[in-house]
PDB file of N, CA and C in Angstrom:
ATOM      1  N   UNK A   1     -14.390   6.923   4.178  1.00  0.00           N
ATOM      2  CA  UNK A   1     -14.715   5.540   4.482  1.00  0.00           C
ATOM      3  C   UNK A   1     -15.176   4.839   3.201  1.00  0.00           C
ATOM      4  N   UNK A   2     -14.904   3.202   3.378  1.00  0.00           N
ATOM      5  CA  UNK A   2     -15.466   2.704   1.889  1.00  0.00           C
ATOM      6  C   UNK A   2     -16.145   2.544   2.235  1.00  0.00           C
ATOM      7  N   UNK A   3     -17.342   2.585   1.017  1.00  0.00           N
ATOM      8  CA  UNK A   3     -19.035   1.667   1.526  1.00  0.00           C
ATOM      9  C   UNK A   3     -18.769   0.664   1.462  1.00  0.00           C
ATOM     10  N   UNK A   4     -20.384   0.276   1.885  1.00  0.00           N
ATOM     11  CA  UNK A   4     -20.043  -1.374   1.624  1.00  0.00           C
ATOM     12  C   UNK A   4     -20.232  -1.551   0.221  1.00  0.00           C
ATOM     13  N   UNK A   5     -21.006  -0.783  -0.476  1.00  0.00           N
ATOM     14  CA  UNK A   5     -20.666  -1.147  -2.150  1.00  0.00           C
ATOM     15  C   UNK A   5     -19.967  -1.256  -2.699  1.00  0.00           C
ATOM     16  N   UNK A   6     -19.091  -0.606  -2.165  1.00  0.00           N
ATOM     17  CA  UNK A   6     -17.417  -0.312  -3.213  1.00  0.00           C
ATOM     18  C   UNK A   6     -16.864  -1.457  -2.731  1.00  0.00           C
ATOM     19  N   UNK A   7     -17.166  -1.972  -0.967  1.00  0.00           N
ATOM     20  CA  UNK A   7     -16.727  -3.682  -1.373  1.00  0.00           C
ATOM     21  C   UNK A   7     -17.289  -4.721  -1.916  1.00  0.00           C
ATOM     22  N   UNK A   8     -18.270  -4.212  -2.136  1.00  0.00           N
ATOM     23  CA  UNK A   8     -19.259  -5.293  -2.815  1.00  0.00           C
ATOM     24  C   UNK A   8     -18.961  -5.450  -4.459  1.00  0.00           C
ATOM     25  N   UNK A   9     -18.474  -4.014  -4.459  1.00  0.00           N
ATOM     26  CA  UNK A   9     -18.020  -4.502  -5.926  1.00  0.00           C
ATOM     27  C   UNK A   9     -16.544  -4.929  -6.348  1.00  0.00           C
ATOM     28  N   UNK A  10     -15.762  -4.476  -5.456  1.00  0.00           N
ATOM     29  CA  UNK A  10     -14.299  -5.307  -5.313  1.00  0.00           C
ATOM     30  C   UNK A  10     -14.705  -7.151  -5.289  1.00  0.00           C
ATOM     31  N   UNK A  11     -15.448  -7.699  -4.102  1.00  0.00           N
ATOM     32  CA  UNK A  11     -15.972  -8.740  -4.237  1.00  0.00           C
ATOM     33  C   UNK A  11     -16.495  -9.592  -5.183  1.00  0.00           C
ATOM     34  N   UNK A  12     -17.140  -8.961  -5.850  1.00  0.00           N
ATOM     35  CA  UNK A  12     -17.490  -9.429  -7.280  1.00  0.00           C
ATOM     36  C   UNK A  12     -16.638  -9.565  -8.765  1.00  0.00           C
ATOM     37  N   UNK A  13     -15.745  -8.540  -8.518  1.00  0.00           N
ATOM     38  CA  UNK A  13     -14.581  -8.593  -9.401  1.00  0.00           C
ATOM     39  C   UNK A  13     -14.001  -9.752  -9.002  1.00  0.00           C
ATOM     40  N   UNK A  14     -13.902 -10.055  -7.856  1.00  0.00           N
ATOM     41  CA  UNK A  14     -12.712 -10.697  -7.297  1.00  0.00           C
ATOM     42  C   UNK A  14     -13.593 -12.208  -6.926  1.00  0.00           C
ATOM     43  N   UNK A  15     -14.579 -12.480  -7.849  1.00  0.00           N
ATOM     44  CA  UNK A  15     -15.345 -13.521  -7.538  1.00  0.00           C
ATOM     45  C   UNK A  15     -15.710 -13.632  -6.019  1.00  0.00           C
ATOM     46  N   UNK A  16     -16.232 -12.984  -5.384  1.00  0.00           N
ATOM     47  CA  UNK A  16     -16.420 -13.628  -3.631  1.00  0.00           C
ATOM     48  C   UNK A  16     -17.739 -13.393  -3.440  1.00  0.00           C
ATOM     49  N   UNK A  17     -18.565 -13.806  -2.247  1.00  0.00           N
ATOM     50  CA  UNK A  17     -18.853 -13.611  -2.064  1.00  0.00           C
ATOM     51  C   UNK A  17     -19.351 -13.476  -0.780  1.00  0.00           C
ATOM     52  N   UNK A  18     -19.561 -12.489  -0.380  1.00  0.00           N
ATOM     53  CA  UNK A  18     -19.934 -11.582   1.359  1.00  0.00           C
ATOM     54  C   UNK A  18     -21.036 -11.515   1.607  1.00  0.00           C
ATOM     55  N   UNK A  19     -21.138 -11.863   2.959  1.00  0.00           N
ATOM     56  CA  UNK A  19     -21.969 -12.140   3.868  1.00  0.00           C
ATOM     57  C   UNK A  19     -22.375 -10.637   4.020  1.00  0.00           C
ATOM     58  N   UNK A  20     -23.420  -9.963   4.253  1.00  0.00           N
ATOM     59  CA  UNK A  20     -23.343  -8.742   4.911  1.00  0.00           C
ATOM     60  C   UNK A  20     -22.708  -8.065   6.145  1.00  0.00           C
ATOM     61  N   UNK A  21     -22.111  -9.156   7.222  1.00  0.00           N
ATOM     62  CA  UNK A  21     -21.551  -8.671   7.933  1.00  0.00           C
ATOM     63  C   UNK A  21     -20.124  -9.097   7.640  1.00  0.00           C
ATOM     64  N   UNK A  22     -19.928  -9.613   6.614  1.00  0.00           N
ATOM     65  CA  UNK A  22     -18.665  -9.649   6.508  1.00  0.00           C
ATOM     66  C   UNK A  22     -17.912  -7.927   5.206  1.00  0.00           C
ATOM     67  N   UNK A  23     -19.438  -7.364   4.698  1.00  0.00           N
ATOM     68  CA  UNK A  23     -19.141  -6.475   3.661  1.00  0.00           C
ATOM     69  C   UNK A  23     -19.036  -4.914   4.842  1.00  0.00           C
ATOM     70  N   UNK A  24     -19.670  -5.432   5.934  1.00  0.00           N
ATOM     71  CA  UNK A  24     -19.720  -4.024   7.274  1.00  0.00           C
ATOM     72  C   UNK A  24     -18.367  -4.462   7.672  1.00  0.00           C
ATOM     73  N   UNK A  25     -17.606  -5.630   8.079  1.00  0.00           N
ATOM     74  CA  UNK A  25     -16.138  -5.716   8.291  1.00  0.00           C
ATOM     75  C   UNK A  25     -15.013  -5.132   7.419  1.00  0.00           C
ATOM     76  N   UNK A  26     -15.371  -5.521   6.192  1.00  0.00           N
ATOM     77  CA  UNK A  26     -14.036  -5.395   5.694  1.00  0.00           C
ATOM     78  C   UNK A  26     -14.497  -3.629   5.038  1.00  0.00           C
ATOM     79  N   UNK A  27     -15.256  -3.328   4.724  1.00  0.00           N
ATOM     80  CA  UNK A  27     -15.839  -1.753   4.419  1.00  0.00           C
ATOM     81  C   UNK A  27     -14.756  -1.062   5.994  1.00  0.00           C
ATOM     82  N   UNK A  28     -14.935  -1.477   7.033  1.00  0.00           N
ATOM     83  CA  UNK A  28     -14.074  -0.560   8.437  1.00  0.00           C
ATOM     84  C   UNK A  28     -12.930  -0.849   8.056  1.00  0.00           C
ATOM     85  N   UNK A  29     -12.149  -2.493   8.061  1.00  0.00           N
ATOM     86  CA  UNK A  29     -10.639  -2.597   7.734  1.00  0.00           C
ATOM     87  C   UNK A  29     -10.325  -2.026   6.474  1.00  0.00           C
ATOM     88  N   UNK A  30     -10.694  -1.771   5.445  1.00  0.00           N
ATOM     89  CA  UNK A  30     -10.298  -0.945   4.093  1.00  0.00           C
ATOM     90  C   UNK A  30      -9.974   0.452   4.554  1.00  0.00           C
ATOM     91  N   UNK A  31     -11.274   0.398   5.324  1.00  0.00           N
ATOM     92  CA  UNK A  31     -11.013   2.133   5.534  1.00  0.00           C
ATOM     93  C   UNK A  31     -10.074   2.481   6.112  1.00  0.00           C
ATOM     94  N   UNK A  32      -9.622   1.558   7.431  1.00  0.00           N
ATOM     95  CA  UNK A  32      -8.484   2.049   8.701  1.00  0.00           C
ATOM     96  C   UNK A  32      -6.979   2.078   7.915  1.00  0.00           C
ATOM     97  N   UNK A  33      -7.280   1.040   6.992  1.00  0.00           N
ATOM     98  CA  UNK A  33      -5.847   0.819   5.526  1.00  0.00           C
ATOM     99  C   UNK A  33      -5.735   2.291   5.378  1.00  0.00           C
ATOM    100  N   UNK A  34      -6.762   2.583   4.233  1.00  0.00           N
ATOM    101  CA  UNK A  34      -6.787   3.549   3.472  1.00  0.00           C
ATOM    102  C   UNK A  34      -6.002   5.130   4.492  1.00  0.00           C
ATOM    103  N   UNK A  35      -6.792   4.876   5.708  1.00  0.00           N
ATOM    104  CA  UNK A  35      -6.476   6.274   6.404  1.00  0.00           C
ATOM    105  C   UNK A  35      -5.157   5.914   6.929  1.00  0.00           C
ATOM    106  N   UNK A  36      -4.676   4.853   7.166  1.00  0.00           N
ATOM    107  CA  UNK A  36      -3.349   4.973   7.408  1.00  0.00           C
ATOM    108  C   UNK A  36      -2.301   5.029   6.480  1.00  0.00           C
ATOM    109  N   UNK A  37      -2.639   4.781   4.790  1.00  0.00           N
ATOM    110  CA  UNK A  37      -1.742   5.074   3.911  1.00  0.00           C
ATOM    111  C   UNK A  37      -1.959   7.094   3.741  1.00  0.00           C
ATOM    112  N   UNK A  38      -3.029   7.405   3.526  1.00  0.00           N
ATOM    113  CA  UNK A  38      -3.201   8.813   3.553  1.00  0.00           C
ATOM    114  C   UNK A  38      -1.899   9.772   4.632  1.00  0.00           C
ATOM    115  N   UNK A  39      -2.005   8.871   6.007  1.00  0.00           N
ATOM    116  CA  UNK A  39      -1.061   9.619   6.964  1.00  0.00           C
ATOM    117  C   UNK A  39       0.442   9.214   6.599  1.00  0.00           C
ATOM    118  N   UNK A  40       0.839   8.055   5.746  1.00  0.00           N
ATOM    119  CA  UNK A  40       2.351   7.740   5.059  1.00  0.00           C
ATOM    120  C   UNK A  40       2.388   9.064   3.968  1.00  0.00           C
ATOM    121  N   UNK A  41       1.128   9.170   3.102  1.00  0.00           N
ATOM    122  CA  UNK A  41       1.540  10.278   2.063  1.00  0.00           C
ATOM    123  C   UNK A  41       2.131  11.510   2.695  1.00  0.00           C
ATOM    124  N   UNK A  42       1.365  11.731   4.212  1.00  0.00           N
ATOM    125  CA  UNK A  42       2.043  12.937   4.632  1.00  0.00           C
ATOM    126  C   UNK A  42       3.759  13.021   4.797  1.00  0.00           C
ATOM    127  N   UNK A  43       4.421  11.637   5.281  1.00  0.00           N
ATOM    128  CA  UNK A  43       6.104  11.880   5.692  1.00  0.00           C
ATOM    129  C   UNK A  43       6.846  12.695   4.782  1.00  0.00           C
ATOM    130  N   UNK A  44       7.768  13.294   4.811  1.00  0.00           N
ATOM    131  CA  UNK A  44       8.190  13.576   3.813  1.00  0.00           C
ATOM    132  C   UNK A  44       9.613  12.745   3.348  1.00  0.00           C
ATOM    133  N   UNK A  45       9.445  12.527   2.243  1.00  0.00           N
ATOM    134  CA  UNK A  45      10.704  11.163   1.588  1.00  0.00           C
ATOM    135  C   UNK A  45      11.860  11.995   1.060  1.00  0.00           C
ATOM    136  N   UNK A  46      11.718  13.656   0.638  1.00  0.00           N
ATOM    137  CA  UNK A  46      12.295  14.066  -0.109  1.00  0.00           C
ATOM    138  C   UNK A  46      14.347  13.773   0.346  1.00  0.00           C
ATOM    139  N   UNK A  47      14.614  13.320  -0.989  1.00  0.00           N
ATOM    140  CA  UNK A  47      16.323  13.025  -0.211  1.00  0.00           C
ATOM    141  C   UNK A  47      16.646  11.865   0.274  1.00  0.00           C
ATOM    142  N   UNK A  48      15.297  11.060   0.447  1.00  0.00           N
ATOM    143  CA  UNK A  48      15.576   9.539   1.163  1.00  0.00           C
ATOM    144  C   UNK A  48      15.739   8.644  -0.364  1.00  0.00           C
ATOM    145  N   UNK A  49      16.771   7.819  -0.786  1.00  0.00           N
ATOM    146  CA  UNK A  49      16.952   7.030  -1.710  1.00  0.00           C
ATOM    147  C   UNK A  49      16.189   5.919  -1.385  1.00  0.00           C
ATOM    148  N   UNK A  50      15.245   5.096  -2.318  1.00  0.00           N
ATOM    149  CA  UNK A  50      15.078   4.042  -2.048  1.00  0.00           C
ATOM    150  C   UNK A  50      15.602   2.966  -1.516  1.00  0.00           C
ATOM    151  N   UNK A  51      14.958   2.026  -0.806  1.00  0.00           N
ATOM    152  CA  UNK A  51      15.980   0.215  -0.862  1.00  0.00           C
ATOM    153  C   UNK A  51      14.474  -0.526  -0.830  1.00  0.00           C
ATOM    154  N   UNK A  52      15.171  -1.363  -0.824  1.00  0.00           N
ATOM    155  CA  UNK A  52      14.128  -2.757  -1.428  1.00  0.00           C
ATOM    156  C   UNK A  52      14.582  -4.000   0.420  1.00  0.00           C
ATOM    157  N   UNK A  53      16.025  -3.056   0.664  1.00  0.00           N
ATOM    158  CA  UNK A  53      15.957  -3.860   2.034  1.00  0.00           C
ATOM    159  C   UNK A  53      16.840  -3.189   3.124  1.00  0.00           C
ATOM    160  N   UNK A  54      17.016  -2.810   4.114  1.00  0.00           N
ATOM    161  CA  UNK A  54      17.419  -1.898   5.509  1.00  0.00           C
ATOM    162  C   UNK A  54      19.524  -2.549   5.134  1.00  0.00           C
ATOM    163  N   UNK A  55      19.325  -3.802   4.492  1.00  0.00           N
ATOM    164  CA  UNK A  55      20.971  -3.964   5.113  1.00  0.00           C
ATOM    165  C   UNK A  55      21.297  -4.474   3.442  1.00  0.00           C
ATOM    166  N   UNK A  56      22.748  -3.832   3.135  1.00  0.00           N
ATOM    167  CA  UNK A  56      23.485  -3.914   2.015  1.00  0.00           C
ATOM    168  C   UNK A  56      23.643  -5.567   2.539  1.00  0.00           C
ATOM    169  N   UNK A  57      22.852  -6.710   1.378  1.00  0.00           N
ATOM    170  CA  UNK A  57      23.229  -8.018   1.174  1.00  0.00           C
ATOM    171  C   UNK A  57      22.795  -8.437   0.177  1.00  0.00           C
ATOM    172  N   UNK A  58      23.361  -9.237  -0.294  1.00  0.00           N
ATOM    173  CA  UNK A  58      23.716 -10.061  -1.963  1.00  0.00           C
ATOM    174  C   UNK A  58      23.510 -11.377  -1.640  1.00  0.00           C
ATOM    175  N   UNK A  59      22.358 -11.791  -3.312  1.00  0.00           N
ATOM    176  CA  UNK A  59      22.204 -13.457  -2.213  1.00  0.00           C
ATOM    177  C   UNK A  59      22.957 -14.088  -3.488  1.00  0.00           C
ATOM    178  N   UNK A  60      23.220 -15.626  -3.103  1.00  0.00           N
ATOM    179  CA  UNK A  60      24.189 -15.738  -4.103  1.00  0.00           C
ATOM    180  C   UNK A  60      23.010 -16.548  -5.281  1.00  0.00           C
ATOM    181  N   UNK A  61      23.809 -16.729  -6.261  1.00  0.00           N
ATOM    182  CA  UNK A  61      22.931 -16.950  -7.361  1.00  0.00           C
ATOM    183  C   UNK A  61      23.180 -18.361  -7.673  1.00  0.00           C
ATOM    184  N   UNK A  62      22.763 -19.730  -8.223  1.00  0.00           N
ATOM    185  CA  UNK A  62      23.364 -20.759  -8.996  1.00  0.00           C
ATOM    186  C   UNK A  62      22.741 -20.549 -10.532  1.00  0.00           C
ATOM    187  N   UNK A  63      23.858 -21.660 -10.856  1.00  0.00           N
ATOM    188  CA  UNK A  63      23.592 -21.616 -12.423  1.00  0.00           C
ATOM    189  C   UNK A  63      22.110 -22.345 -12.610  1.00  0.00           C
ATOM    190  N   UNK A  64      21.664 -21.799 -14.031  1.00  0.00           N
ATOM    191  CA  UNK A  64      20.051 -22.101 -14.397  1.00  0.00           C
ATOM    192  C   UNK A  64      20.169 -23.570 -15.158  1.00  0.00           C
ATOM    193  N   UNK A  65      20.017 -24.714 -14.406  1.00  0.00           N
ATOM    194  CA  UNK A  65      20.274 -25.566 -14.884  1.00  0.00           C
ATOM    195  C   UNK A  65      18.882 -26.508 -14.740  1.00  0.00           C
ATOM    196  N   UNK A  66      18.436 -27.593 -15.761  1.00  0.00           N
ATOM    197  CA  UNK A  66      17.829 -28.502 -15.288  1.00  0.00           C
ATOM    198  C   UNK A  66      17.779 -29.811 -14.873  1.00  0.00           C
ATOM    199  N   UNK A  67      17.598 -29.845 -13.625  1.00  0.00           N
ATOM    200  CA  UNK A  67      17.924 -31.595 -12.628  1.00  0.00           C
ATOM    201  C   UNK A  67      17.366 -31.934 -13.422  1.00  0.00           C
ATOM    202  N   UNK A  68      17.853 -33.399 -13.437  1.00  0.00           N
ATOM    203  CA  UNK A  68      17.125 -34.526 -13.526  1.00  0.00           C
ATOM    204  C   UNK A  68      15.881 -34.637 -12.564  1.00  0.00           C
ATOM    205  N   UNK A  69      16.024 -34.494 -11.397  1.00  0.00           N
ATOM    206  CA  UNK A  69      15.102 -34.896 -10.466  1.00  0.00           C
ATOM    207  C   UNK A  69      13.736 -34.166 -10.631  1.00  0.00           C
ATOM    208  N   UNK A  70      14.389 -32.613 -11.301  1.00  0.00           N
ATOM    209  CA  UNK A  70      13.023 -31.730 -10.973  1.00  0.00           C
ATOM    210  C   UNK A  70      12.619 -32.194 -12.464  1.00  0.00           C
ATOM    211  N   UNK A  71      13.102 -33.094 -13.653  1.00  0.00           N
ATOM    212  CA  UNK A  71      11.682 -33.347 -14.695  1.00  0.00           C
ATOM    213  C   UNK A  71      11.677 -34.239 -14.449  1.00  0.00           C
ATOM    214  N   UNK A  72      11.409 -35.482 -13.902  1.00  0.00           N
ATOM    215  CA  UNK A  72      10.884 -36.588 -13.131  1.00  0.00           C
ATOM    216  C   UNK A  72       9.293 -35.653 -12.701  1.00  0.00           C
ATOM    217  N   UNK A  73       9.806 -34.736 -11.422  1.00  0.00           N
ATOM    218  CA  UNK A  73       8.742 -34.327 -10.475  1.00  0.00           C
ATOM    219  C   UNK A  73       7.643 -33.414 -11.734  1.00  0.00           C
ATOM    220  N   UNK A  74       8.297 -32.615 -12.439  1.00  0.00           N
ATOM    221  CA  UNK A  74       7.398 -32.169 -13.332  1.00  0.00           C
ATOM    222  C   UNK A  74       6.512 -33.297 -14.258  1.00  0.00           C
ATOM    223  N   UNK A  75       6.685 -34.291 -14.688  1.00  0.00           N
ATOM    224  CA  UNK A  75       6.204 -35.145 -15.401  1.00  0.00           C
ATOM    225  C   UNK A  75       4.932 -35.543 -14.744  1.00  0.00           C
ATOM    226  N   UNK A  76       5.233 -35.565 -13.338  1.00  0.00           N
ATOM    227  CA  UNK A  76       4.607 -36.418 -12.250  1.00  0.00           C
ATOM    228  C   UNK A  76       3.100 -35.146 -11.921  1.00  0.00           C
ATOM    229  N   UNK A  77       3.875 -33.712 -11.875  1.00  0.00           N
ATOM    230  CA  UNK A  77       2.905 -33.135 -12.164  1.00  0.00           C
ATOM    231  C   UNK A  77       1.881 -33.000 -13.371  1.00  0.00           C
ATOM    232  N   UNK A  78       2.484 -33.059 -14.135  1.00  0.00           N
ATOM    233  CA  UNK A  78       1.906 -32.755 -15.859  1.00  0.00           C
ATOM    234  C   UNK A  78       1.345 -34.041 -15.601  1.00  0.00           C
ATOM    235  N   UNK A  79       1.147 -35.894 -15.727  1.00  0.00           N
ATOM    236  CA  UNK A  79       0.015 -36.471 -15.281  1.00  0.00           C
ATOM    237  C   UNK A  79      -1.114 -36.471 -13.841  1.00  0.00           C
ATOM    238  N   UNK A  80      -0.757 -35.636 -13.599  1.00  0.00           N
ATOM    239  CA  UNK A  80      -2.058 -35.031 -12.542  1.00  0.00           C
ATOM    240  C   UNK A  80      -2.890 -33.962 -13.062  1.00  0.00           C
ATOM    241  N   UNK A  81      -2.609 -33.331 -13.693  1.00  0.00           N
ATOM    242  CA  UNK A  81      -3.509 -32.126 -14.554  1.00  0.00           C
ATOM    243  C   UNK A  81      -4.576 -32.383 -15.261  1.00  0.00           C
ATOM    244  N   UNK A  82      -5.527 -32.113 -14.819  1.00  0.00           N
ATOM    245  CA  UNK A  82      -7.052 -32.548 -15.642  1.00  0.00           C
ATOM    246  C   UNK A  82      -7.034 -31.871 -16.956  1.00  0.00           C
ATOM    247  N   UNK A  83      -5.957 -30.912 -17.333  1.00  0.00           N
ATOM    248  CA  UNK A  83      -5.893 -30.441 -18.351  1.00  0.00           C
ATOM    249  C   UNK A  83      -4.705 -29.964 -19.063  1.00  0.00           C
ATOM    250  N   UNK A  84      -3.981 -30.848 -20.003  1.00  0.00           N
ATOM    251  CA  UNK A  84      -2.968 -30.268 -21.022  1.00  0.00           C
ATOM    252  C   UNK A  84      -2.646 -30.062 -22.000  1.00  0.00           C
ATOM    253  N   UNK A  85      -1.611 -29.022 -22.601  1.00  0.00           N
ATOM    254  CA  UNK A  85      -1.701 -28.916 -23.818  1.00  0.00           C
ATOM    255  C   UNK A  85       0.308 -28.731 -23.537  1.00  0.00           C
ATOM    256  N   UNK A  86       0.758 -30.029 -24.387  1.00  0.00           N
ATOM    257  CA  UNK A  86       2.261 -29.488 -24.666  1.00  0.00           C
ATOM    258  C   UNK A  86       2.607 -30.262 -23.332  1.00  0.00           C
ATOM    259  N   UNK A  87       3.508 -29.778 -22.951  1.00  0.00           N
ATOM    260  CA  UNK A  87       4.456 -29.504 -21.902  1.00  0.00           C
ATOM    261  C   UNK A  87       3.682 -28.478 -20.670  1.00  0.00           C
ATOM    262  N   UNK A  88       2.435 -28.163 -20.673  1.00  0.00           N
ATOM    263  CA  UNK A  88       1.740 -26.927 -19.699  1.00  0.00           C
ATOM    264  C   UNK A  88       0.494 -27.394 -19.585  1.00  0.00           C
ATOM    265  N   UNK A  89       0.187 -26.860 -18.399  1.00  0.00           N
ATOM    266  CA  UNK A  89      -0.957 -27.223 -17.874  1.00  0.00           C
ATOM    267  C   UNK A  89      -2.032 -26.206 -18.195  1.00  0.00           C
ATOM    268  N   UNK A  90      -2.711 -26.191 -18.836  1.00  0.00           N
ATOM    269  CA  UNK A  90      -3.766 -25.631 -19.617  1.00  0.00           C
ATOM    270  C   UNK A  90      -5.168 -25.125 -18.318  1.00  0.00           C
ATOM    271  N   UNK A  91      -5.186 -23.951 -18.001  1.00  0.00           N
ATOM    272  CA  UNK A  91      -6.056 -23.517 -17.385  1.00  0.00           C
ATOM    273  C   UNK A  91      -7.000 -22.941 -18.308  1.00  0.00           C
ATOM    274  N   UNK A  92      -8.107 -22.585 -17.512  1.00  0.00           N
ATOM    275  CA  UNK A  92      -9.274 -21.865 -18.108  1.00  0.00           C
ATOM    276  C   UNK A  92      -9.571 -19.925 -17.934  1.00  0.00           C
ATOM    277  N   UNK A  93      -9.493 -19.594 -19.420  1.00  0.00           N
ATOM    278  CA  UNK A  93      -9.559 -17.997 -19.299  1.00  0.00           C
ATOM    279  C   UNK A  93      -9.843 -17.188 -17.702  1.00  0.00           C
ATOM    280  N   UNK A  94      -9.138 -16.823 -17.659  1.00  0.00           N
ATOM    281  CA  UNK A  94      -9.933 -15.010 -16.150  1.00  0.00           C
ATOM    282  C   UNK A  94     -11.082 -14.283 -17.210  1.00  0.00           C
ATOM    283  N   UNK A  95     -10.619 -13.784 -18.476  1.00  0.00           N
ATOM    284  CA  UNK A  95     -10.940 -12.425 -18.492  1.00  0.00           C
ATOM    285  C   UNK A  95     -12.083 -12.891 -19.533  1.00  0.00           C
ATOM    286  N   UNK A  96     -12.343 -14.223 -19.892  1.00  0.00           N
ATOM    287  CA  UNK A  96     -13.225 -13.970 -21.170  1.00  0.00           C
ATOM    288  C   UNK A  96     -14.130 -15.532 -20.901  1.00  0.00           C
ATOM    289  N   UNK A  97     -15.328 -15.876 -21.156  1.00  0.00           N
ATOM    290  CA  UNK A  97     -16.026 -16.828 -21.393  1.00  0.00           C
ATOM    291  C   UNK A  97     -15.270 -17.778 -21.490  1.00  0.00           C
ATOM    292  N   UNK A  98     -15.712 -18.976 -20.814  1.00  0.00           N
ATOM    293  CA  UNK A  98     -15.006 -19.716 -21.502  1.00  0.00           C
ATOM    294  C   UNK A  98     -16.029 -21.102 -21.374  1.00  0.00           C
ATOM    295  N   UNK A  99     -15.267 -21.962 -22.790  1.00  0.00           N
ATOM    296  CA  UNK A  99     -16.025 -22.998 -22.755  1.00  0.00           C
ATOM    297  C   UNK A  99     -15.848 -24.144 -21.754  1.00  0.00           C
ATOM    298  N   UNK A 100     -17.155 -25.231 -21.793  1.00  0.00           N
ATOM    299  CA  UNK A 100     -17.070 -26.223 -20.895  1.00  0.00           C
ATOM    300  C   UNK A 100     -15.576 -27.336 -21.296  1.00  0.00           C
ATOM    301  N   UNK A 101     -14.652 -27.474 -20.367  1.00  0.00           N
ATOM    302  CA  UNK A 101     -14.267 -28.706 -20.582  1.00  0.00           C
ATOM    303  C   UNK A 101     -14.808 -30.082 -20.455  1.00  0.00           C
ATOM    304  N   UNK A 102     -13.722 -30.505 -21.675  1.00  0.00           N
ATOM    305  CA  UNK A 102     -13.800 -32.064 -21.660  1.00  0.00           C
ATOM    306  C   UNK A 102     -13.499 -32.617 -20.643  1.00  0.00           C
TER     307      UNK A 102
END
């Protein structure tokens, strides 16, 4: 079973924050996960080839082109962005400090 610490610290990685009865909830649903992937490790696959989907289908592809319409709509996005740099919308670091914006 997970504790509730081990969600408490998933939570915190993951910026959240839990209620205590929400860290006794999801501590049971992790666990019922966990024990039901444990009982998949048991099947045995040996000889079974992968697929990615049950039925042989091909989707079709178009050429990589750019509308007109969709840089209109991008433009339209890029002045809504409280923050840019270039052609991109400039977010603020995950992994490191970051400073206050302007």
């Amino acid at each position: 079973m997970i504790s509730k610490k081990e969600v408490s610290h998933i939570a915190k990685l993951a910026r959240l924050k839990l209620t205590e009865e929400e860290l006794e909830k999801y501590s049971r649903e992790l666990s019922v996960i966990l024990d039901y992937v444990r009982e998949l490790e048991k099947v045995k696959t040996e000889g079974v080839s992968p697929t990615s989907h049950p039925l042989e289908i091909s989707l079709p592809l178009r050429k990589d082109e750019i509308r007109p319409q969709e840089l209109e709509k991008k433009e339209k996005l890029l002045r809504l962005a409280p923050l840019r740099e270039g052609n991109f919308i400039k977010t603020l670091g995950v992994f490191k400090k970051h400073e206050k914006t302007k």
